[in-house]
Protein backbone atom coordinates (compact mmCIF):
# COMPACT_ATOMS: atom_id res chain seq x y z
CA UNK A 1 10.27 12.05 16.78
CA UNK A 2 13.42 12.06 18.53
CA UNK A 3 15.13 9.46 20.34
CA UNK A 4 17.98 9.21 23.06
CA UNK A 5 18.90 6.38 24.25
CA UNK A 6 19.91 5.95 28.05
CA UNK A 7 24.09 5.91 26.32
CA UNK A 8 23.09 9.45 24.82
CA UNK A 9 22.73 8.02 21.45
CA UNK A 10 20.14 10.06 19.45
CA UNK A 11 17.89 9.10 16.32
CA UNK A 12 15.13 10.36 14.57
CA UNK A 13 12.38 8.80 13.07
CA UNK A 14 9.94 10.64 10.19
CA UNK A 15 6.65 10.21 10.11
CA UNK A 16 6.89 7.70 7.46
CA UNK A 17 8.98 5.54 9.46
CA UNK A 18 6.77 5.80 12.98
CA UNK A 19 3.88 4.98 10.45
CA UNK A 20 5.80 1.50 9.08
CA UNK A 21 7.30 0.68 12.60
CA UNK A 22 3.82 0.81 14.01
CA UNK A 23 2.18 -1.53 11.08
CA UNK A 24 5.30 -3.88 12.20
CA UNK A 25 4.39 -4.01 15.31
CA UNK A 26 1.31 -5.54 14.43
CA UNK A 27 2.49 -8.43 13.48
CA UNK A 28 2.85 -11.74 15.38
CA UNK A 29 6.40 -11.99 16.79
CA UNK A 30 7.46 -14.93 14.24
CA UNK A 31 6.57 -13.12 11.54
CA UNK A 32 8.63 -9.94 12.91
CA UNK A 33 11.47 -12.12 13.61
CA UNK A 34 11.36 -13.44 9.75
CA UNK A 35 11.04 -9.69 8.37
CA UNK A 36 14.37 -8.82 9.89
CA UNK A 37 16.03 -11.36 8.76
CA UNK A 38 14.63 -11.31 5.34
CA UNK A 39 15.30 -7.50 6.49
CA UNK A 40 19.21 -8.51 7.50
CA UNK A 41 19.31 -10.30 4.21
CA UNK A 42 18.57 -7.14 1.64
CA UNK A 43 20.96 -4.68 3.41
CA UNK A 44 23.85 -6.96 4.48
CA UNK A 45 26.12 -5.84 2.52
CA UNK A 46 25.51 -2.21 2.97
CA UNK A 47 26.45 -2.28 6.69
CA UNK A 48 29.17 -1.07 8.06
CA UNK A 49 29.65 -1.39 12.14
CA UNK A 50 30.22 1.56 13.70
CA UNK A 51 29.12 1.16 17.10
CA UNK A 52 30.67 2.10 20.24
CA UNK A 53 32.84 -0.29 21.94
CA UNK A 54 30.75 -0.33 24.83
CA UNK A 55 27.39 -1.11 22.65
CA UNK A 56 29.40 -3.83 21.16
CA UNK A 57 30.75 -5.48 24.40
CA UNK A 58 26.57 -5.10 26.29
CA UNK A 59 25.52 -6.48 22.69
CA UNK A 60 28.09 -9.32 22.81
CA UNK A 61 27.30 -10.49 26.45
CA UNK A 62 23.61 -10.36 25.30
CA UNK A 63 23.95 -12.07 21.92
CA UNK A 64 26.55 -14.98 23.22
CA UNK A 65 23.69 -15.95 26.25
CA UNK A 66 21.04 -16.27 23.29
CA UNK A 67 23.86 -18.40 20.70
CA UNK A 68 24.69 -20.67 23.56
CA UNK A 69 21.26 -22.18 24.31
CA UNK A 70 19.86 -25.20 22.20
CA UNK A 71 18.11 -23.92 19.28
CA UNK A 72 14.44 -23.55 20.48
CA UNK A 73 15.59 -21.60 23.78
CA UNK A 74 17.19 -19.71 21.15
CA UNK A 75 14.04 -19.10 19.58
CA UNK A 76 12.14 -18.75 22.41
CA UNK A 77 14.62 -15.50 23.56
CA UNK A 78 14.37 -13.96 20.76
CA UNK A 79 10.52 -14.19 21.13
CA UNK A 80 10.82 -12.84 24.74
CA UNK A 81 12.24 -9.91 23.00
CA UNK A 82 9.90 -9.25 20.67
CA UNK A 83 7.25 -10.00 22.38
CA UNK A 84 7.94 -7.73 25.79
CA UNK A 85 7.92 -11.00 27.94
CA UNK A 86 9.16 -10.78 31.54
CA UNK A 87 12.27 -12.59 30.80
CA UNK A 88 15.51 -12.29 31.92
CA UNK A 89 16.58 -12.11 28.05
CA UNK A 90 14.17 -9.41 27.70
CA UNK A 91 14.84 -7.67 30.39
CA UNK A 92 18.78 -7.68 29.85
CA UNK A 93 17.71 -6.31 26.41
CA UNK A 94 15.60 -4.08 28.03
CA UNK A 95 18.60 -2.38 29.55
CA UNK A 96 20.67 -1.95 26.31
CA UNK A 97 21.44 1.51 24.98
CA UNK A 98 19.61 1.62 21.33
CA UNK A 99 22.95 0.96 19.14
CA UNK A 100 23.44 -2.36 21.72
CA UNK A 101 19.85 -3.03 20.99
CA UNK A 102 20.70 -2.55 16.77
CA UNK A 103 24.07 -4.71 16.95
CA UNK A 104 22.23 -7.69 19.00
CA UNK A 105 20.07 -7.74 15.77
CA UNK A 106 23.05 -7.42 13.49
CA UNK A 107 24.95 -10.32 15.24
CA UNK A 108 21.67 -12.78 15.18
CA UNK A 109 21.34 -12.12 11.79
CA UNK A 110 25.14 -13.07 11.27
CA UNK A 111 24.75 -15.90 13.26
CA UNK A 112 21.71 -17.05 11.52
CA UNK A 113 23.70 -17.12 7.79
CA UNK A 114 26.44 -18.74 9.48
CA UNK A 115 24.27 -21.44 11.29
CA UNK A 116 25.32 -20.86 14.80
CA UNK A 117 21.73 -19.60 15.95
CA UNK A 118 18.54 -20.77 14.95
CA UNK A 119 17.67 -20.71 11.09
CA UNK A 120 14.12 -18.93 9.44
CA UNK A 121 12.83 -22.61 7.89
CA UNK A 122 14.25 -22.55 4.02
CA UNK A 123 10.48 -23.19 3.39
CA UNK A 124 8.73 -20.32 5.43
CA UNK A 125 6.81 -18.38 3.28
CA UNK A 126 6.07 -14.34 4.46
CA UNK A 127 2.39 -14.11 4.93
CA UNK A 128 0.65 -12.59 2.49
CA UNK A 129 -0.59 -9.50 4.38
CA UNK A 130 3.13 -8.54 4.26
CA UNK A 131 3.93 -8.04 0.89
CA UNK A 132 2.56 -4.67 1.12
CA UNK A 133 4.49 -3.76 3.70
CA UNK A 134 8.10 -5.42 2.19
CA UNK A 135 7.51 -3.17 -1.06
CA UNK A 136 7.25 -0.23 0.90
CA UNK A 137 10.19 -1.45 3.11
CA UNK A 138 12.32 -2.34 0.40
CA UNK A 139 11.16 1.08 -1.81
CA UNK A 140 13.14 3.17 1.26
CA UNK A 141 16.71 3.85 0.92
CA UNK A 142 19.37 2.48 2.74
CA UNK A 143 19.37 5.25 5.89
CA UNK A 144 15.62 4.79 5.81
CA UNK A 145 16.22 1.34 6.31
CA UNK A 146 18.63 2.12 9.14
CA UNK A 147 16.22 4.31 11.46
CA UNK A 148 13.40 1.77 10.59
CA UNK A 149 15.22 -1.04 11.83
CA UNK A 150 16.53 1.04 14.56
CA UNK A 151 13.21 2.67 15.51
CA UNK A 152 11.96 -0.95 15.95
CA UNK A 153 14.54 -2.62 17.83
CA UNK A 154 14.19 0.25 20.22
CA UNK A 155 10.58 -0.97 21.17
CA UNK A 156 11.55 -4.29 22.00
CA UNK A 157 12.11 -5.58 25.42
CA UNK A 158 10.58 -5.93 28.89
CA UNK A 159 7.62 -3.84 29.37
């Protein structure tokens, strides 16, 4: 499976990877939100931006809306997102070419570590019908892990 985004950028996704995006998708949009940060977490130090400037500029607008509400709103956005809620967060997201959609992510997940946007508890605790999926996550390599990622971000937004 192909994708272009609506800025021309183009991915692919293996059947392995539609397969693992789809069991994702499945879960409840907390638990989604905590497997990419726990996500975030394992590959951080493998990324490299690369974006275009213009992804990172229509990421940045998005990302410093979501950082400067209080931290449930911030919450609640992200949720929007995930969820496909008729939001003006999700929609705006919506609208983002797929490497905007990817650096959003990347940004949150800075922000997170850093403490400027809302935190995963220190306490929360995967549910259990994830460990299957984690292992088989964290058994892809890093490019894998990439187009995953991607792949999912991509189905986020206003339906």
């Amino acid at each position: 499976m192909t994708f272009t985004s609506d800025s021309g950028t183009t991915f692919t996704s293996d059947s392995e990877t539609r397969e693992s995006v789809q069991q994702f998708l499945r879960f409840d949009p907390d638990t989604q939100l905590a497997l990419l940060w726990f996500g975030y977490l394992d590959i951080k130090d493998q990324l490299i931006p690369a974006n275009q400037t213009s992804a990172q500029d229509t990421a940045a607008a998005l990302y410093d809306t979501i950082v400067a509400l209080p931290k449930e709103q911030q919450l609640q956005a992200q949720r929007d997102i995930v969820s496909g809620a008729d939001s003006e967060y999700s929609r705006t997201y919506t609208a983002l070419s797929s490497s905007a959609k990817l650096d959003v992510w990347l940004r949150l997940g800075r922000a997170m570590e850093e403490g400027s946007a809302i935190q995963v508890p220190s306490d929360y605790q995967l549910p259990a019908e994830t460990n299957d999926f984690v292992n088989k996550i964290q058994g892809l390599d890093f490019e894998k892990r990439i187009d995953f990622t991607r792949s999912v971000v991509f189905e986020y937004g206003a339906k």
